[in-house]
C-alpha atoms as a PDB file:
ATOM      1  CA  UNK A   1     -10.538  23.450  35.598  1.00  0.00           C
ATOM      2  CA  UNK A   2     -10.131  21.819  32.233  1.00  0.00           C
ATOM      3  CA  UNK A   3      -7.182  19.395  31.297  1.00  0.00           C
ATOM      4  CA  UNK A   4      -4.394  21.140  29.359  1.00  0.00           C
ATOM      5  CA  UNK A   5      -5.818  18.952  26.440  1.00  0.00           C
ATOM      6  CA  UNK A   6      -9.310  20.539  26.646  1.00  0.00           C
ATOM      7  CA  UNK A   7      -8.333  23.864  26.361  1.00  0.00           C
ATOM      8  CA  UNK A   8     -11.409  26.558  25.268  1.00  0.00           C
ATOM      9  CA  UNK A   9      -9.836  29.313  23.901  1.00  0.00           C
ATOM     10  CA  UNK A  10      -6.166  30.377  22.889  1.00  0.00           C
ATOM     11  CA  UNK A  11      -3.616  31.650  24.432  1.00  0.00           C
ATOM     12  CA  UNK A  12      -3.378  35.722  24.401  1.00  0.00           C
ATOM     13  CA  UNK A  13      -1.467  36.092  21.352  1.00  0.00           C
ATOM     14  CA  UNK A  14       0.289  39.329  19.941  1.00  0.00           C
ATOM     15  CA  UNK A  15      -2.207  40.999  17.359  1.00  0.00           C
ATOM     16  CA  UNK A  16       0.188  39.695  14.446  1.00  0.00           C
ATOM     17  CA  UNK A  17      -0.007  36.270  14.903  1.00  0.00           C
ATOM     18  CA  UNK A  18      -3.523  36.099  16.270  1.00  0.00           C
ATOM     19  CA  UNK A  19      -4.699  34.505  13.067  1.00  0.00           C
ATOM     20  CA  UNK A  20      -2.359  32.129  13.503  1.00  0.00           C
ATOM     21  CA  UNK A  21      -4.403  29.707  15.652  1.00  0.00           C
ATOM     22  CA  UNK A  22      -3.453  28.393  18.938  1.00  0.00           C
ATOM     23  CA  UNK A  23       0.014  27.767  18.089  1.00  0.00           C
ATOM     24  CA  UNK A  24       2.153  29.589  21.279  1.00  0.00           C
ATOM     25  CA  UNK A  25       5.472  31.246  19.984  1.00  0.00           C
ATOM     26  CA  UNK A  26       8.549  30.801  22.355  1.00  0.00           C
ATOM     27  CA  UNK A  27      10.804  34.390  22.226  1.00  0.00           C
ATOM     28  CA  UNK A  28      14.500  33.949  23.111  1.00  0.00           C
ATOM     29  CA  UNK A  29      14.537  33.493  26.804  1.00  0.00           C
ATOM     30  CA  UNK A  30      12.232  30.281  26.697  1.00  0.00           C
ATOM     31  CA  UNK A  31       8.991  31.793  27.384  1.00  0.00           C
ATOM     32  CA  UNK A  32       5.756  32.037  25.772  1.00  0.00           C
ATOM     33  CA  UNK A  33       5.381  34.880  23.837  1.00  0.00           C
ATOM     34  CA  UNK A  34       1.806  36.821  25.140  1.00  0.00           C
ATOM     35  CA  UNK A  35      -0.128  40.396  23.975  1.00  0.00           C
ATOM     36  CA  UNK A  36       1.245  43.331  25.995  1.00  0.00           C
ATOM     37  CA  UNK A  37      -2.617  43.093  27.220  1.00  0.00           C
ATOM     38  CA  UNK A  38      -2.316  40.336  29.086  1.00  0.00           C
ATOM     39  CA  UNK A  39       1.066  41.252  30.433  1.00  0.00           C
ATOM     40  CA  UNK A  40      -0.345  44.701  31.557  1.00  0.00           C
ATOM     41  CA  UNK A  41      -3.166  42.616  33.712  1.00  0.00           C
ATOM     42  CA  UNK A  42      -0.473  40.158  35.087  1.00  0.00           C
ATOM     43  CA  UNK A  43       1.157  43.224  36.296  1.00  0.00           C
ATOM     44  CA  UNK A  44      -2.211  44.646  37.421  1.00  0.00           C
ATOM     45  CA  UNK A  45      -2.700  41.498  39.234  1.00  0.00           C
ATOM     46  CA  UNK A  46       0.986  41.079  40.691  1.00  0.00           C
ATOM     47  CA  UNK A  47       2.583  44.228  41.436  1.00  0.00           C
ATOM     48  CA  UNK A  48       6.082  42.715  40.769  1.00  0.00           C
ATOM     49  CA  UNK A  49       5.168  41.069  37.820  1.00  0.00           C
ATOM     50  CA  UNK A  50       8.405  40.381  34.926  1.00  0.00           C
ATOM     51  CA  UNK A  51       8.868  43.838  33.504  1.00  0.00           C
ATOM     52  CA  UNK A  52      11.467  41.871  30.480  1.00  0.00           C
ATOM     53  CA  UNK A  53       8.397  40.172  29.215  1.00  0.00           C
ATOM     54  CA  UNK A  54       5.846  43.090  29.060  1.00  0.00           C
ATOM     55  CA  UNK A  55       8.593  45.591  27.371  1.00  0.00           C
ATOM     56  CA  UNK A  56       9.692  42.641  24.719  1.00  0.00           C
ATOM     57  CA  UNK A  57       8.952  44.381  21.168  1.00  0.00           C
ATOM     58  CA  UNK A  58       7.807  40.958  19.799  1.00  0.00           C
ATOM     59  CA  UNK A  59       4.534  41.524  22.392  1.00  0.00           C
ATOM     60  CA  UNK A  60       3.669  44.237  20.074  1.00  0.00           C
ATOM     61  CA  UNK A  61       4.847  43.948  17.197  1.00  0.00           C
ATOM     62  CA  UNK A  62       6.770  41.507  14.576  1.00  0.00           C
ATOM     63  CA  UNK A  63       9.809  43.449  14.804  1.00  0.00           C
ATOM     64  CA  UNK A  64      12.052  42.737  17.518  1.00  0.00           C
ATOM     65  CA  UNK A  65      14.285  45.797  17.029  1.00  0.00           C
ATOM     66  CA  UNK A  66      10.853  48.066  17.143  1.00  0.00           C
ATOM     67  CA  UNK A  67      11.732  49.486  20.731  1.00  0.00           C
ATOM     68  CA  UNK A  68       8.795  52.308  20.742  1.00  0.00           C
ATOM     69  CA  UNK A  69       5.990  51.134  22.589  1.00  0.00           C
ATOM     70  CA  UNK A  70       8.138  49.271  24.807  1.00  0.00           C
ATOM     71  CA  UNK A  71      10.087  52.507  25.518  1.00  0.00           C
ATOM     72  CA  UNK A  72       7.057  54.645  25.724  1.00  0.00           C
ATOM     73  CA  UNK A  73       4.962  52.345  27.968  1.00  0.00           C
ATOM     74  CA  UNK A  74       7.945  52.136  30.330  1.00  0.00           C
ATOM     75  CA  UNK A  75       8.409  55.781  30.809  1.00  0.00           C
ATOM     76  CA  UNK A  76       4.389  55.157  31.845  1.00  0.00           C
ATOM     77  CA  UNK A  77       5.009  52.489  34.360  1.00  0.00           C
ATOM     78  CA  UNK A  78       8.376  54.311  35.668  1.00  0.00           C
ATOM     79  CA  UNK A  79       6.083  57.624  36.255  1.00  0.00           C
ATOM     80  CA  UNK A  80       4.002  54.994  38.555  1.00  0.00           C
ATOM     81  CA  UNK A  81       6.253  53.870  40.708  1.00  0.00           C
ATOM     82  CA  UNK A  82       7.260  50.383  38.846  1.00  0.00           C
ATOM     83  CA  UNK A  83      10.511  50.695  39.427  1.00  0.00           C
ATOM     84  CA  UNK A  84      11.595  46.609  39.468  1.00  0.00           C
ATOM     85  CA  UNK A  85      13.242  46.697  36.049  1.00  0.00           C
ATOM     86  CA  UNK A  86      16.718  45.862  35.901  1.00  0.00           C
ATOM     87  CA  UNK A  87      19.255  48.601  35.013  1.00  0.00           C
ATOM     88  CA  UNK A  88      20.466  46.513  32.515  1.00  0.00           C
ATOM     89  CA  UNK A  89      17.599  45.933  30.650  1.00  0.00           C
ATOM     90  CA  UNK A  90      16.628  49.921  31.029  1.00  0.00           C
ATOM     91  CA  UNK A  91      19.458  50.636  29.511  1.00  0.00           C
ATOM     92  CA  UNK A  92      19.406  48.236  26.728  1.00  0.00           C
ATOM     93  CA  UNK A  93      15.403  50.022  25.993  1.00  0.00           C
ATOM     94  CA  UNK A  94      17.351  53.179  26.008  1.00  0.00           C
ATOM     95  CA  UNK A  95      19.649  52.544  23.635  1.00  0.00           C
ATOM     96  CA  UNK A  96      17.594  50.640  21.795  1.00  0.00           C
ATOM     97  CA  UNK A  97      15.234  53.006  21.233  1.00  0.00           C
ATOM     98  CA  UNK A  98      18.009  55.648  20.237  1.00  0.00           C
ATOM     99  CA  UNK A  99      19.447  53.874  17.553  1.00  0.00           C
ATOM    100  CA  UNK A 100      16.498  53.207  15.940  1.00  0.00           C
ATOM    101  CA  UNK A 101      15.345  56.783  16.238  1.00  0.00           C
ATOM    102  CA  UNK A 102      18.934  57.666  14.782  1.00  0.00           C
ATOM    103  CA  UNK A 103      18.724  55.462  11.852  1.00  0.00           C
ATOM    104  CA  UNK A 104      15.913  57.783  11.281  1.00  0.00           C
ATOM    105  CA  UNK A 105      17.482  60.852  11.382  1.00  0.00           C
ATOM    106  CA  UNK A 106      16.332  61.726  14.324  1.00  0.00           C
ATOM    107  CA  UNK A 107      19.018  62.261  16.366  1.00  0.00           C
ATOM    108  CA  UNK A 108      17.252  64.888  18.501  1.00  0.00           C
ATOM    109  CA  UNK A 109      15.113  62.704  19.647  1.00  0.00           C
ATOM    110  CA  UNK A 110      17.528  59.841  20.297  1.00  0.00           C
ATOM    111  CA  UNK A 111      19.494  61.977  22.399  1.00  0.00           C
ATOM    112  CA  UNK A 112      16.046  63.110  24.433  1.00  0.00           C
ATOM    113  CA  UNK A 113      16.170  59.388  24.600  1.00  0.00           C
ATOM    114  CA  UNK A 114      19.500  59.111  26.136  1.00  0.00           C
ATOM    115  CA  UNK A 115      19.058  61.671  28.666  1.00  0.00           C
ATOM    116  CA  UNK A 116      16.602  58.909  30.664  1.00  0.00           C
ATOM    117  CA  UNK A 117      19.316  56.563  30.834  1.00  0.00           C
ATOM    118  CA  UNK A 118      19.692  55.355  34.883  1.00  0.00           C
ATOM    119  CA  UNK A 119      23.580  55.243  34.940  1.00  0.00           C
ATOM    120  CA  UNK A 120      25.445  58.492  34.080  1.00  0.00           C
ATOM    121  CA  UNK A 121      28.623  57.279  33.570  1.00  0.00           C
END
């Protein structure tokens, strides 16, 4: 119950900025940028909590284009019945995910990949 200018502690910041002090990071869509902690008790709190900001790449790790926690800890939640993630944004994980595992070399795995997409066509 504290005024937003006596604030106690900071906000729940990804590991690599956590040194950074209290200074909150905005990600593209406008919102503050959290730990995939504290996104995984919001959803443990709210069932129907925003899957987009929990499977960002940014609440892991520096690199936005680093798709494989996200990927992996979606194939987690999809296996218990969180299903409230947009096809869209499934599929851009997905591919994601693939292309970096192809850039790799890896193309056995990015097809693996592939095979979870939602839309066959």
């Amino acid at each position: 119950n504290t005024s937003e200018y006596e604030k106690y502690a900071c906000c729940p910041l990804p590991p690599y900025l956590e040194d950074s002090g209290c200074v909150i990071e905005d990600n593209n869509a406008g919102r503050p940028l959290r730990d995939v902690c504290f996104h995984l008790l919001k959803l443990y709190s709210d069932r129907h909590y925003d899957l987009d900001q929990l499977l960002d790449p940014r609440s892991v790790t520096s690199d936005p284009l680093d798709y494989r926690l996200s990927w992996h800890l979606w194939e987690v939640l999809r296996a218990l019945n969180y299903t409230h993630l947009f096809k869209q944004s499934q599929g851009v994980l997905n591919a994601s995910y693939a292309a970096q595992l192809e850039g790799e070399g890896l193309w056995e795995w990015a097809v693996f990949i592939l095979l979870h997409e939602p839309d066959t066509q």
